[in-house]
Structure formats: C-alpha cells, structure tokens
N, C-alpha and C. Protein backbone atom coordinates (compact mmCIF):
# COMPACT_ATOMS: atom_id res chain seq x y z
N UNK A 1 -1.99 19.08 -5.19
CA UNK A 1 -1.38 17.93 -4.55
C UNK A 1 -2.46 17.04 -3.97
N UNK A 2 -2.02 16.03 -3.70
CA UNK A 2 -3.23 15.13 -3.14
C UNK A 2 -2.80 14.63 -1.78
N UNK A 3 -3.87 14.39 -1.03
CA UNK A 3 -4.08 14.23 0.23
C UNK A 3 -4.10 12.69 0.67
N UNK A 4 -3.40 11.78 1.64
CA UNK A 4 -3.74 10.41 1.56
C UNK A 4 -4.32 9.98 3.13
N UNK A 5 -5.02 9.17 3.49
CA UNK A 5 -5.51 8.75 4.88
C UNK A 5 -5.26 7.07 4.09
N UNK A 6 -4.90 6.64 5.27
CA UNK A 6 -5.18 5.10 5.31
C UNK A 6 -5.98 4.62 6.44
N UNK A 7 -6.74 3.81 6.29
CA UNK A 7 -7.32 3.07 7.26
C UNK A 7 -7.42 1.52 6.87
N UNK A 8 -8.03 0.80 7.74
CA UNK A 8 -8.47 -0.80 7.82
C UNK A 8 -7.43 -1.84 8.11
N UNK A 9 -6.26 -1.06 9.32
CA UNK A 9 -5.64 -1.84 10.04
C UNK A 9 -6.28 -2.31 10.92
N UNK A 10 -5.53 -3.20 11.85
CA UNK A 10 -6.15 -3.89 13.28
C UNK A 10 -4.72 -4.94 13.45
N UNK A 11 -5.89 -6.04 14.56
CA UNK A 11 -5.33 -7.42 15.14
C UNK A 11 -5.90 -8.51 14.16
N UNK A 12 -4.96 -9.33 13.78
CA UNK A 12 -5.78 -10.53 13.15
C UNK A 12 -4.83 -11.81 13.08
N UNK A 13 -5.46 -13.08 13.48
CA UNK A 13 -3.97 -13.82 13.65
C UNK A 13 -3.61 -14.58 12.51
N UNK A 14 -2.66 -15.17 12.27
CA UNK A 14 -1.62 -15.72 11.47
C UNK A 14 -3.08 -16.20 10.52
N UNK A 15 -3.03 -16.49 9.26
CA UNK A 15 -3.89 -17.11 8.56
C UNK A 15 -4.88 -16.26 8.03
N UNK A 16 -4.99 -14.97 8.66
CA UNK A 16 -6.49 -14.57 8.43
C UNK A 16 -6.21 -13.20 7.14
N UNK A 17 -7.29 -12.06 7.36
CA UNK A 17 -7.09 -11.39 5.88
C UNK A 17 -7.40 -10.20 6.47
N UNK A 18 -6.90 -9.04 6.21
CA UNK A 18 -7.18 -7.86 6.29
C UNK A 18 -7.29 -6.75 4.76
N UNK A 19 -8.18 -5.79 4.64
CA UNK A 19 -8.37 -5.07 3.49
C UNK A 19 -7.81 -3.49 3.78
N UNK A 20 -6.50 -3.32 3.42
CA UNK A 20 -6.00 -1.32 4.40
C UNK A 20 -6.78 -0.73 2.43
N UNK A 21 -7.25 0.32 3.29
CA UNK A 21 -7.90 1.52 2.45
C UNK A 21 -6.71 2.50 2.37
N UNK A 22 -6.61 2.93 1.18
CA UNK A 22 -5.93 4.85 1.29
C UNK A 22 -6.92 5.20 0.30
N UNK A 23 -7.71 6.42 0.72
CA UNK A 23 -8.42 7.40 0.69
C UNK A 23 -7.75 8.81 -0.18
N UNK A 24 -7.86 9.42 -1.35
CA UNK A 24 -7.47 10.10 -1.90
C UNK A 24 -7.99 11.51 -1.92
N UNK A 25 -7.35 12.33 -1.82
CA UNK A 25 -8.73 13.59 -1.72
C UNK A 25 -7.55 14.74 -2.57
N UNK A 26 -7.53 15.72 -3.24
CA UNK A 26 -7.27 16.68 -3.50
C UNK A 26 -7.05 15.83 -5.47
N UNK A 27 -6.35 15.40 -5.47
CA UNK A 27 -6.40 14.79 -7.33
C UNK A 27 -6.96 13.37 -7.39
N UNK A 28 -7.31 13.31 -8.53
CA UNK A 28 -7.37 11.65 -8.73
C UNK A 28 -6.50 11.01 -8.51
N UNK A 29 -6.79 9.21 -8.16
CA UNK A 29 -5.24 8.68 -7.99
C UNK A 29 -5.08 7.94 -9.15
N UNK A 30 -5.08 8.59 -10.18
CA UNK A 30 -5.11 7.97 -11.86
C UNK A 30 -4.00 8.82 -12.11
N UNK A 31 -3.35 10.01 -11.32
CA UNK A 31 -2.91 10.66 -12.16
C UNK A 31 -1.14 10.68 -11.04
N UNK A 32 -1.25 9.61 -10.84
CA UNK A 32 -0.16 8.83 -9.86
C UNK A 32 0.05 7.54 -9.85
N UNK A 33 1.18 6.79 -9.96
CA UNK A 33 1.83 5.97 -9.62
C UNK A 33 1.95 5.58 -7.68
N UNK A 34 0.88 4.56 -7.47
CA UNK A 34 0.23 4.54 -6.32
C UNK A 34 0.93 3.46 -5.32
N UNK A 35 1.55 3.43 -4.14
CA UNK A 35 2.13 1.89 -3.36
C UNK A 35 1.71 2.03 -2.21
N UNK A 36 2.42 0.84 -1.47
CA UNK A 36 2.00 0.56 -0.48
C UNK A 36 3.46 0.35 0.46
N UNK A 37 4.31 0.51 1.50
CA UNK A 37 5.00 0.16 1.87
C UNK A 37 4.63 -0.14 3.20
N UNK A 38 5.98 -0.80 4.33
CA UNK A 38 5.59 -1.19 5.58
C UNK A 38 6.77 -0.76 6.19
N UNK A 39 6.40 -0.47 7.68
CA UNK A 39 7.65 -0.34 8.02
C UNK A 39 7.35 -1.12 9.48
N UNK A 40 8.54 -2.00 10.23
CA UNK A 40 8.57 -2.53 11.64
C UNK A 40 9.26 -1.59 12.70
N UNK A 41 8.82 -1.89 13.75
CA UNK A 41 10.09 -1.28 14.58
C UNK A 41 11.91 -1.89 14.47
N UNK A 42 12.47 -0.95 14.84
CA UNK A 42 14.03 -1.13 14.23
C UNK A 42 14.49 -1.53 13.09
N UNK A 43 13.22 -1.61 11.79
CA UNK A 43 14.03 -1.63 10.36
C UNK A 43 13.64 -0.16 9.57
N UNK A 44 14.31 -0.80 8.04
CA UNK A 44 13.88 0.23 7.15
C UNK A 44 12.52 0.37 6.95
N UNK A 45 11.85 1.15 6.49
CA UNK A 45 10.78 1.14 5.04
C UNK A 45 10.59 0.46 4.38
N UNK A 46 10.00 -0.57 3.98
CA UNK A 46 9.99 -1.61 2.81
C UNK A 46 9.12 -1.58 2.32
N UNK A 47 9.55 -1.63 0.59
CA UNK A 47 8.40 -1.42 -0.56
C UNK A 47 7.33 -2.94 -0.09
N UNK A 48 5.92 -2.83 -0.38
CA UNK A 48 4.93 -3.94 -0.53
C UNK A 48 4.44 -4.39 -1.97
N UNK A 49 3.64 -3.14 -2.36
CA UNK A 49 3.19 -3.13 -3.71
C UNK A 49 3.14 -1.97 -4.55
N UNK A 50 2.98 -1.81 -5.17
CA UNK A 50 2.56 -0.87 -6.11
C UNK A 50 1.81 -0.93 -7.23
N UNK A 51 0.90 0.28 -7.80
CA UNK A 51 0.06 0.20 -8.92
C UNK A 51 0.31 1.58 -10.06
N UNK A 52 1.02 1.24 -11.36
CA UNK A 52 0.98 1.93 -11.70
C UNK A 52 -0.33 3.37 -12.17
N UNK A 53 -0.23 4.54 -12.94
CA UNK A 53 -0.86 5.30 -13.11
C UNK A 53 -2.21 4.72 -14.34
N UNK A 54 -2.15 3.81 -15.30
CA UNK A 54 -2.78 3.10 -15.80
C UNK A 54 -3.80 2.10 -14.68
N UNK A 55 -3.30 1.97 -13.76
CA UNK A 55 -4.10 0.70 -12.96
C UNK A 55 -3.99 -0.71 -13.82
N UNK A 56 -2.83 -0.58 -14.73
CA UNK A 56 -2.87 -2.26 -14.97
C UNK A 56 -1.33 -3.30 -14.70
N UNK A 57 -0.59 -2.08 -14.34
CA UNK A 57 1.21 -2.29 -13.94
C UNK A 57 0.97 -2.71 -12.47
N UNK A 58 1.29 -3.80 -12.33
CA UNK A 58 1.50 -4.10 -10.96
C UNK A 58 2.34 -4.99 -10.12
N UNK A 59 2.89 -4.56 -9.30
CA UNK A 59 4.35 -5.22 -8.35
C UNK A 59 4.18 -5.32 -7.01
N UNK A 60 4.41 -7.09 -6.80
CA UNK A 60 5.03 -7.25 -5.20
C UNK A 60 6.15 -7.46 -5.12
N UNK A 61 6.54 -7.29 -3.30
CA UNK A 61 7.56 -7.86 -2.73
C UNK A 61 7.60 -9.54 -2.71
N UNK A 62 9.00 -9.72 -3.13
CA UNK A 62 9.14 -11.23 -3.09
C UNK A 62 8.09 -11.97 -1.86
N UNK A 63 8.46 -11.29 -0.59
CA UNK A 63 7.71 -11.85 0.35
C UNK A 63 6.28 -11.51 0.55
N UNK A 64 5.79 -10.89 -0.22
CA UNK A 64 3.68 -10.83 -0.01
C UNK A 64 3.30 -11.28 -1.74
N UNK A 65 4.48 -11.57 -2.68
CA UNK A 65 3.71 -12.31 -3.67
C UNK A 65 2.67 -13.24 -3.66
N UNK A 66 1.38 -13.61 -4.11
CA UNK A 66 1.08 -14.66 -3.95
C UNK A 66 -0.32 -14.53 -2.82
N UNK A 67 0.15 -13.35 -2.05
CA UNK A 67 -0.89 -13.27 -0.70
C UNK A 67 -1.17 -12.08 -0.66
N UNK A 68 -0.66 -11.02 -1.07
CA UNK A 68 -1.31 -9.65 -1.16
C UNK A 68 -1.79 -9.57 -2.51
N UNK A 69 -2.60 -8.20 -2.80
CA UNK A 69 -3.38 -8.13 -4.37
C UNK A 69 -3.37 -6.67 -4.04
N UNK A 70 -3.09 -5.61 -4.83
CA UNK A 70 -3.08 -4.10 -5.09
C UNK A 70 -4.66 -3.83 -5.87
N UNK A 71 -5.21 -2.98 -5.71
CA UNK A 71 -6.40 -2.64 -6.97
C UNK A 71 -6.59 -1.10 -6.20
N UNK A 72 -7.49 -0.25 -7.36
CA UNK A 72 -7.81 0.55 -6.79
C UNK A 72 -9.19 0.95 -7.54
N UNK A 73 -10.04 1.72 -7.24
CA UNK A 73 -11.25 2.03 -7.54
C UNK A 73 -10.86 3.78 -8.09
N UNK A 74 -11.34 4.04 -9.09
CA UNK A 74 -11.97 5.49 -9.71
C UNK A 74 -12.44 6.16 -8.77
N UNK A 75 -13.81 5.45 -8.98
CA UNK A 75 -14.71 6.71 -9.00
C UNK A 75 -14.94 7.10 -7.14
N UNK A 76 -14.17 6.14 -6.44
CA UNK A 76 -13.95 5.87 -5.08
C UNK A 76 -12.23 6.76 -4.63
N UNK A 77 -11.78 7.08 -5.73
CA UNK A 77 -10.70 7.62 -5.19
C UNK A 77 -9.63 7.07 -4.32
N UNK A 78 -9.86 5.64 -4.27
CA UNK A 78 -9.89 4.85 -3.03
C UNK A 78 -8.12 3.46 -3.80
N UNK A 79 -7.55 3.61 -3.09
CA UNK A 79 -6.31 2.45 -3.26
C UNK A 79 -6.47 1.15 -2.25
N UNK A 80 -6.18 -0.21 -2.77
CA UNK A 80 -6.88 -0.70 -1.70
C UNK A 80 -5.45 -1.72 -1.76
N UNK A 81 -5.23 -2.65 -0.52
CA UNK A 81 -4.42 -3.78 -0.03
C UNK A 81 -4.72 -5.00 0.44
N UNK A 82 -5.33 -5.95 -0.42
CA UNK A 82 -5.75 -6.78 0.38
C UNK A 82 -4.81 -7.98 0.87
N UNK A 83 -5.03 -8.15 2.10
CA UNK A 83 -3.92 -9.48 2.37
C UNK A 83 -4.27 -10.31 2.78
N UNK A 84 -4.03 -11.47 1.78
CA UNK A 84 -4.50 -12.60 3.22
C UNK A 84 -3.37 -13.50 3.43
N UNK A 85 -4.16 -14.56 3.58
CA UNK A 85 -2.56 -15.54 4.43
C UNK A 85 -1.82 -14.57 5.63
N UNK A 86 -2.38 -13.88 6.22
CA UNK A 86 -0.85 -12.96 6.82
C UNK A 86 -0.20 -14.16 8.11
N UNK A 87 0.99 -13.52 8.04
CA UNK A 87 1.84 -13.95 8.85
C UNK A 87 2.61 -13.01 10.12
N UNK A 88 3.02 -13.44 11.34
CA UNK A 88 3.20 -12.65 12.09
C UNK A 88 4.02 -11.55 11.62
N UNK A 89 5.63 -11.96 10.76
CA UNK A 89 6.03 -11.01 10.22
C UNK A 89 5.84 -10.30 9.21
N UNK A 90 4.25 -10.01 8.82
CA UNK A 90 3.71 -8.94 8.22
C UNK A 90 3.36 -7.71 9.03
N UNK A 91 3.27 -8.17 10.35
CA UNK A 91 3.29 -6.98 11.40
C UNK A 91 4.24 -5.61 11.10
N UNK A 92 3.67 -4.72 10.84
CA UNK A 92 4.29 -3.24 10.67
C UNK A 92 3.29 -2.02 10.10
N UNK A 93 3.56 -1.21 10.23
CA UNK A 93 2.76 0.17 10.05
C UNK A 93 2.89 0.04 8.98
N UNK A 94 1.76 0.05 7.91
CA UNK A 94 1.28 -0.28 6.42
C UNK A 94 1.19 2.13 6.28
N UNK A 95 1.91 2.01 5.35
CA UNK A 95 2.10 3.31 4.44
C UNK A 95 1.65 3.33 3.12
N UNK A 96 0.66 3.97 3.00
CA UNK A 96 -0.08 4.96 1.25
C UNK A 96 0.74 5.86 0.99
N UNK A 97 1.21 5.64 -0.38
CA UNK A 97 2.37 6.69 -0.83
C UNK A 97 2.07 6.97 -2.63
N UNK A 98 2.29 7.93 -2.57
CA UNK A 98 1.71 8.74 -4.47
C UNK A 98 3.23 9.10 -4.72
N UNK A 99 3.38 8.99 -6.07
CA UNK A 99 4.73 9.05 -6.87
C UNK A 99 3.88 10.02 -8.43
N UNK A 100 4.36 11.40 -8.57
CA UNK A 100 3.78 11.40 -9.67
C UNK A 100 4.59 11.71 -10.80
N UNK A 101 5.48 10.67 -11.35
CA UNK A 101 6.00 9.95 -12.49
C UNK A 101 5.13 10.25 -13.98
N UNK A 102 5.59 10.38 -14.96
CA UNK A 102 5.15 10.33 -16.27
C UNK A 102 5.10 8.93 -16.60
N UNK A 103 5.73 7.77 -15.95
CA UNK A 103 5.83 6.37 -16.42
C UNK A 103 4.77 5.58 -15.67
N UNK A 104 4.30 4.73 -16.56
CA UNK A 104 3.23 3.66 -16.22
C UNK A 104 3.49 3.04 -14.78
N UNK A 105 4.94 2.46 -14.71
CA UNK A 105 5.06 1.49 -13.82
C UNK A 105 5.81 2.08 -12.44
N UNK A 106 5.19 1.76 -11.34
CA UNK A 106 5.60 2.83 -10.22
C UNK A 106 7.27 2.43 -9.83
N UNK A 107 7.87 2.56 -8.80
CA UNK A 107 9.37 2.67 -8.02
C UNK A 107 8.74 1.96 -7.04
N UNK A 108 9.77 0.76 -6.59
CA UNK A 108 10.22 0.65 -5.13
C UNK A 108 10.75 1.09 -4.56
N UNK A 109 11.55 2.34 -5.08
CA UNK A 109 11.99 2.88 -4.42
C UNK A 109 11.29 4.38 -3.17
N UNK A 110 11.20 4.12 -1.95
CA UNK A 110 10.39 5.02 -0.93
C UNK A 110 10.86 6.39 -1.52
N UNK A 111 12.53 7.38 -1.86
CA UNK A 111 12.49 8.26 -2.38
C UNK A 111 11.98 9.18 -3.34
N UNK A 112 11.20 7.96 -4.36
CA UNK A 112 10.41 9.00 -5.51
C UNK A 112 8.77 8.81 -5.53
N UNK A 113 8.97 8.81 -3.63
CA UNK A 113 7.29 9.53 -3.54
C UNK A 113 7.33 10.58 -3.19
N UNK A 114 6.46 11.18 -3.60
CA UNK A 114 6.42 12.10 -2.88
C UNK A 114 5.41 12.99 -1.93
N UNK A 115 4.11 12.13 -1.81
CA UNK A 115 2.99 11.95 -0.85
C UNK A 115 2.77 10.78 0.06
N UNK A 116 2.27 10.98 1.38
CA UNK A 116 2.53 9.58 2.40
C UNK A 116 0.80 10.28 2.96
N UNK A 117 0.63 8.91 3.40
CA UNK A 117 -0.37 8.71 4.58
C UNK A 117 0.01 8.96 5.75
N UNK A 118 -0.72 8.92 6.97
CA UNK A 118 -0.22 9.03 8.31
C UNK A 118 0.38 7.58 8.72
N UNK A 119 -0.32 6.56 8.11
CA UNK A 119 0.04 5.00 8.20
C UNK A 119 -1.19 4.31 8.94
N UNK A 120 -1.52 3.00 8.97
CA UNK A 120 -2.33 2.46 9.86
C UNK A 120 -1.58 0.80 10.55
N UNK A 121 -1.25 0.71 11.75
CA UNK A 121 -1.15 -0.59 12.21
C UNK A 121 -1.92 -1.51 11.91
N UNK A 122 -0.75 -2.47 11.17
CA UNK A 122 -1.13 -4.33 11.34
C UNK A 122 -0.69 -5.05 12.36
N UNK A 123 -1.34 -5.85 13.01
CA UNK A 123 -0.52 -7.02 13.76
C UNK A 123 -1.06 -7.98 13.99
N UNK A 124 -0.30 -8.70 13.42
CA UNK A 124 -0.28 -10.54 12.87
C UNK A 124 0.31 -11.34 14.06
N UNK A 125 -0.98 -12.08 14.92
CA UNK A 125 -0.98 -12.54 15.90
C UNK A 125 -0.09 -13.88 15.55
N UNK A 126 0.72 -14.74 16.39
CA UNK A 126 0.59 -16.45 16.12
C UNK A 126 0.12 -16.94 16.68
C-alpha cells in the first residue's frame, strides 16, 4: 500500500499562487489513479483534480479550471497542485488521495479512494 503526506499549504491572499506537494512512499504513484480534493468547514469533500495512472488523463472542478494544473513527477514520487489566481473561497484543507483502478482516468468520486493524506491548510486571504 502506499503512504501519502501532503505539504506546501499556508496564508496567501486573493491573487497569489501556492504549489501543495503529496509525497508518496511505499509504491509508485504510476501505479494509481492520483487527486486532489478540498474540504471547508461545514461542507462536503469536494473533488479538485485528478491525474490518471498514465499521467496524461487529467480533470478539474468546474470552479479551479483554468487556475489550478495537476502534474506529477516519477522519479520524485511526488504529486503536485499548483494554484494560482486563488480566491478566498479556495480556502479549505487540500487532501492527497490514491485510487488504485485498472482505468486510465481517475473518479471524482471521494469513495473509490482508497488512500488519503493527513491534509494541509490553505487560506485565501481578501
């Protein structure tokens, strides 16, 4: 099974860019269907992005199209999130999540992961 840490949350205000890391340790993350979700206080879970097991399938949320970018590195083991433009309501605990699917293209759906990070805080000043 594989192991996930996220890091490279913080404070940053409206406009600016942050890069969250998840860190892979026990399998490659080639051999997973890789995302990103968020969650706020008093809502659901919400899918962000995802990268399929190929590293060339890739999906946003209507709302970070355009301003987030998914990639991930090999030989770094490493899943990455970059965002910019953020906006205050991007504020929420950013989640690394592994799905390991036989299909290229990952789920929005949070149920068919089945590995999580601990999470790392964003918050998108105005």
């Amino acid at each position: 099974q594989v192991q996930l840490v996220e890091s490279g949350g913080g404070l940053v205000q409206a406009g600016g860019s942050l890069r969250l890391s998840c860190a892979a340790s026990g399998r490659t993350v080639s051999a997973y269907a890789m995302a990103w979700f968020r969650q706020s206080p008093g809502k659901e879970r919400e899918f962000v992005s995802n990268i399929g097991r190929s590293g060339t399938t890739t999906s946003y949320a209507d709302s970070v199209k355009g301003r987030f970018t998914i990639s991930r590195d090999i030989a770094k083991n490493t899943v990455y999130l970059q965002m910019d433009s953020l906006k205050p309501e991007d504020t929420a605990v950013y989640y690394c999540a592994a799905d390991r699917t036989f299909l290229d293209s990952g789920s929005r759906d949070s149920r068919n992961y089945d590995y999580w990070g601990q999470g790392t805080q964003v918050t998108v000043s105005s």
